[in-house]
C-alpha atoms as a PDB file:
ATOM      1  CA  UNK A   1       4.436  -0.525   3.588  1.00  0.00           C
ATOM      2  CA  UNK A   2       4.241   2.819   5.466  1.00  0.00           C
ATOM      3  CA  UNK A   3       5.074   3.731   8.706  1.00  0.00           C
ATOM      4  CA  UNK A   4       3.318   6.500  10.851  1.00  0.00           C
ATOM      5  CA  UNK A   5       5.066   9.816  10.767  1.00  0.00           C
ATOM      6  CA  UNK A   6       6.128  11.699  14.072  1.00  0.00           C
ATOM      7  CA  UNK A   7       4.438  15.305  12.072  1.00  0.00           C
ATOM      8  CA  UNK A   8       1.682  13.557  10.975  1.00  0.00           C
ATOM      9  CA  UNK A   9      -0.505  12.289  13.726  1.00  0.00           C
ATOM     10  CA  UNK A  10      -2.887   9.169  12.234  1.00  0.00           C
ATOM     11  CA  UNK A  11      -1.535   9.055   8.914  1.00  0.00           C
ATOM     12  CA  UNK A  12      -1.634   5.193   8.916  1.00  0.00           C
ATOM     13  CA  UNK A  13      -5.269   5.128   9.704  1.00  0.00           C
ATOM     14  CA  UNK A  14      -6.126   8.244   7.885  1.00  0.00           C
ATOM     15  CA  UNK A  15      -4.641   6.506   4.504  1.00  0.00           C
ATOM     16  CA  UNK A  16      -6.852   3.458   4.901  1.00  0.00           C
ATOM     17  CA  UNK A  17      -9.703   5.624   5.939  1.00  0.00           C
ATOM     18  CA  UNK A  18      -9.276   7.439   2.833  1.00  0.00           C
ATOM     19  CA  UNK A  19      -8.993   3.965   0.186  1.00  0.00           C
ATOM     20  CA  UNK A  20     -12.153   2.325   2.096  1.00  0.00           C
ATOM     21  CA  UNK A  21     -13.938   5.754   1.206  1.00  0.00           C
ATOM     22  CA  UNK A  22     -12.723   5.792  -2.481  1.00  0.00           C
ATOM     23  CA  UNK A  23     -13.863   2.037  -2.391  1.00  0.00           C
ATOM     24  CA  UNK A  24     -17.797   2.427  -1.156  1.00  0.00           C
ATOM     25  CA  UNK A  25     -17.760   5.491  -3.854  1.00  0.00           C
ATOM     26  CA  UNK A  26     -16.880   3.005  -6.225  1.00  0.00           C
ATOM     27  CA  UNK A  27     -13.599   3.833  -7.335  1.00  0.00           C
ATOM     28  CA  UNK A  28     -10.979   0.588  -7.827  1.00  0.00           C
ATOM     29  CA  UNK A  29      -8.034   0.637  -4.727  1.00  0.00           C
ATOM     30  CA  UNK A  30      -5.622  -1.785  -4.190  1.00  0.00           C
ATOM     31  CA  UNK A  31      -5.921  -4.429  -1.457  1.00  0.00           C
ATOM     32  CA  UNK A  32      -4.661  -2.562   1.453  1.00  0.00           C
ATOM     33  CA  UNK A  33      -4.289  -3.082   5.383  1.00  0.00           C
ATOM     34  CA  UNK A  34      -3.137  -2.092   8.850  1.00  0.00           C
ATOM     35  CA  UNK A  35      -0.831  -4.621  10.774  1.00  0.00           C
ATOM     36  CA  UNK A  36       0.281  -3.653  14.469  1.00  0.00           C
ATOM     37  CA  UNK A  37       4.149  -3.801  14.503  1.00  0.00           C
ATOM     38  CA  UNK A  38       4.208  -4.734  18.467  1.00  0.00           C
ATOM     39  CA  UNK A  39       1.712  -5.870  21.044  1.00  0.00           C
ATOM     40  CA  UNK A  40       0.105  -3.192  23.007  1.00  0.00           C
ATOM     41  CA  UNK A  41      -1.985  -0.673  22.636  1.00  0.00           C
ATOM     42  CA  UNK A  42      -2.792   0.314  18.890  1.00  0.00           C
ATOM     43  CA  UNK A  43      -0.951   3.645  18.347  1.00  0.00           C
ATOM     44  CA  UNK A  44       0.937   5.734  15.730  1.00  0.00           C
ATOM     45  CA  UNK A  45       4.054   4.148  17.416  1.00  0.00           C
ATOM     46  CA  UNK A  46       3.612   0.717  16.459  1.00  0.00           C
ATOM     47  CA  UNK A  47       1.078   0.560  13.191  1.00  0.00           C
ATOM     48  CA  UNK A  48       2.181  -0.071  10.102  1.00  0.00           C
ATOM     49  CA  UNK A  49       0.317   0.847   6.621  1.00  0.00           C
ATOM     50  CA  UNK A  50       0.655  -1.927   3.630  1.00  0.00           C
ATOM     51  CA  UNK A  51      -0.761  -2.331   0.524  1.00  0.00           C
ATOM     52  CA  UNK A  52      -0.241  -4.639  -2.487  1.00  0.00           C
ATOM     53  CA  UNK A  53       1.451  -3.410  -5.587  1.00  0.00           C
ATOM     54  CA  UNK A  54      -0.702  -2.034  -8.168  1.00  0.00           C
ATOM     55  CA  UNK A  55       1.737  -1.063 -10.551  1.00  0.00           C
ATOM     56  CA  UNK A  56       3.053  -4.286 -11.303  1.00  0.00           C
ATOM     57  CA  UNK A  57       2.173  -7.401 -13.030  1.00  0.00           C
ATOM     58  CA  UNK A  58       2.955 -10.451 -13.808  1.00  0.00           C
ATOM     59  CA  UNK A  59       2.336 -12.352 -16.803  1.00  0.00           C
ATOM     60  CA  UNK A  60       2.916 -16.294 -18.058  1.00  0.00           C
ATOM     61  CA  UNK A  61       6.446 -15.088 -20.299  1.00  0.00           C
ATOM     62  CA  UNK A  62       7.305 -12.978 -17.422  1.00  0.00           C
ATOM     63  CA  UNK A  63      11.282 -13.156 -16.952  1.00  0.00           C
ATOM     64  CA  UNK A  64      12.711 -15.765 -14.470  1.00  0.00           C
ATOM     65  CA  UNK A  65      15.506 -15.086 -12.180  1.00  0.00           C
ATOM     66  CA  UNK A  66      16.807 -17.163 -10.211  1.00  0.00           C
ATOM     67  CA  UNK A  67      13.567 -19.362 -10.189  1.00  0.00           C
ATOM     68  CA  UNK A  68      11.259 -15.968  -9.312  1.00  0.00           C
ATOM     69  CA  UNK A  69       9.459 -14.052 -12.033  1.00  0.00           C
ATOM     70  CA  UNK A  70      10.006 -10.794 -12.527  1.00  0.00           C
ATOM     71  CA  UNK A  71       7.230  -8.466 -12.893  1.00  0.00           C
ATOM     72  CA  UNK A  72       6.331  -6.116 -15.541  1.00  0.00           C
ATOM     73  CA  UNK A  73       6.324  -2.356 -14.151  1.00  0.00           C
ATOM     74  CA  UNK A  74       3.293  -0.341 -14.933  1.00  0.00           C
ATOM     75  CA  UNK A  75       3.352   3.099 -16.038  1.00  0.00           C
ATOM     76  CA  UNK A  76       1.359   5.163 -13.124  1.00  0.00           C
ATOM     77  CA  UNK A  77       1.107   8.924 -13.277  1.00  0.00           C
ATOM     78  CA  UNK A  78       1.437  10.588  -9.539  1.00  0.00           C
ATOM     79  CA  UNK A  79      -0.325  13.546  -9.744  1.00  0.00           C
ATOM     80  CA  UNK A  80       0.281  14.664  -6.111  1.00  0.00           C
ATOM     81  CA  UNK A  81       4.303  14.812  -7.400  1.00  0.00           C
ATOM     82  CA  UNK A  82       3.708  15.819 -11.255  1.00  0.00           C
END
Protein backbone atom coordinates (compact mmCIF):
# COMPACT_ATOMS: atom_id res chain seq x y z
CA UNK A 1 0.00 0.00 0.00
CA UNK A 2 1.20 3.49 -1.06
CA UNK A 3 0.30 6.68 -0.03
CA UNK A 4 0.32 9.91 -2.25
CA UNK A 5 3.42 11.98 -1.89
CA UNK A 6 3.26 15.83 -1.00
CA UNK A 7 6.30 16.28 -4.23
CA UNK A 8 4.59 14.13 -6.31
CA UNK A 9 1.21 15.37 -7.33
CA UNK A 10 -1.09 12.11 -8.63
CA UNK A 11 1.30 9.52 -7.97
CA UNK A 12 -1.48 7.18 -6.65
CA UNK A 13 -3.45 7.47 -9.79
CA UNK A 14 -0.53 7.84 -12.05
CA UNK A 15 0.80 4.23 -10.69
CA UNK A 16 -2.48 2.52 -11.51
CA UNK A 17 -2.70 4.42 -14.71
CA UNK A 18 0.56 3.09 -15.56
CA UNK A 19 -0.25 -1.09 -14.52
CA UNK A 20 -3.79 -0.82 -16.45
CA UNK A 21 -1.56 0.40 -19.50
CA UNK A 22 1.09 -2.41 -19.08
CA UNK A 23 -2.08 -4.69 -18.73
CA UNK A 24 -4.11 -3.80 -22.23
CA UNK A 25 -0.36 -4.09 -23.82
CA UNK A 26 -0.39 -7.40 -22.54
CA UNK A 27 2.16 -7.51 -20.06
CA UNK A 28 1.20 -9.64 -16.57
CA UNK A 29 0.63 -6.92 -13.33
CA UNK A 30 -0.43 -7.75 -10.15
CA UNK A 31 -4.01 -7.20 -8.94
CA UNK A 32 -3.87 -3.66 -7.94
CA UNK A 33 -6.36 -0.83 -6.69
CA UNK A 34 -7.21 2.61 -5.36
CA UNK A 35 -9.19 2.80 -1.97
CA UNK A 36 -10.20 6.41 -0.63
CA UNK A 37 -8.76 6.66 2.96
CA UNK A 38 -11.70 9.25 4.09
CA UNK A 39 -15.00 10.41 2.70
CA UNK A 40 -14.89 13.45 0.62
CA UNK A 41 -13.73 14.50 -2.28
CA UNK A 42 -11.19 12.06 -4.07
CA UNK A 43 -7.77 13.79 -3.71
CA UNK A 44 -4.01 13.12 -3.24
CA UNK A 45 -4.86 13.76 0.50
CA UNK A 46 -6.91 10.90 1.17
CA UNK A 47 -6.15 8.00 -1.68
CA UNK A 48 -4.36 5.26 -1.02
CA UNK A 49 -2.44 2.90 -3.70
CA UNK A 50 -2.54 -1.12 -2.93
CA UNK A 51 -1.59 -3.94 -4.64
CA UNK A 52 -1.27 -7.68 -3.88
CA UNK A 53 2.07 -9.26 -3.36
CA UNK A 54 3.68 -10.66 -6.31
CA UNK A 55 6.73 -11.76 -4.88
CA UNK A 56 5.41 -14.20 -2.64
CA UNK A 57 3.85 -17.52 -2.62
CA UNK A 58 2.46 -19.91 -0.93
CA UNK A 59 2.60 -23.48 -1.35
CA UNK A 60 0.76 -26.81 0.39
CA UNK A 61 4.34 -27.57 2.76
CA UNK A 62 4.51 -23.95 3.30
CA UNK A 63 5.71 -23.36 7.07
CA UNK A 64 3.00 -22.85 9.79
CA UNK A 65 3.28 -20.39 12.52
CA UNK A 66 1.19 -19.97 14.83
CA UNK A 67 -1.69 -21.55 12.68
CA UNK A 68 -0.72 -18.99 9.50
CA UNK A 69 1.49 -20.14 6.65
CA UNK A 70 4.31 -18.53 5.86
CA UNK A 71 5.05 -17.64 2.41
CA UNK A 72 7.89 -18.40 0.24
CA UNK A 73 9.75 -15.03 -0.89
CA UNK A 74 10.41 -14.68 -4.53
CA UNK A 75 13.51 -13.48 -5.95
CA UNK A 76 12.48 -10.08 -7.98
CA UNK A 77 15.13 -7.96 -9.62
CA UNK A 78 14.28 -3.96 -9.24
CA UNK A 79 15.78 -2.48 -11.96
CA UNK A 80 14.71 1.12 -11.15
CA UNK A 81 17.18 0.52 -7.78
CA UNK A 82 19.89 -1.98 -9.40
Amino acid sequence: MKQSHVRYKNIVLNEQLCLLAAHKLGIEIPESFILRAQNGILNDDNVLFASRRFDRSFDNDSRMIDGLKMPYRLHQEDFVQA
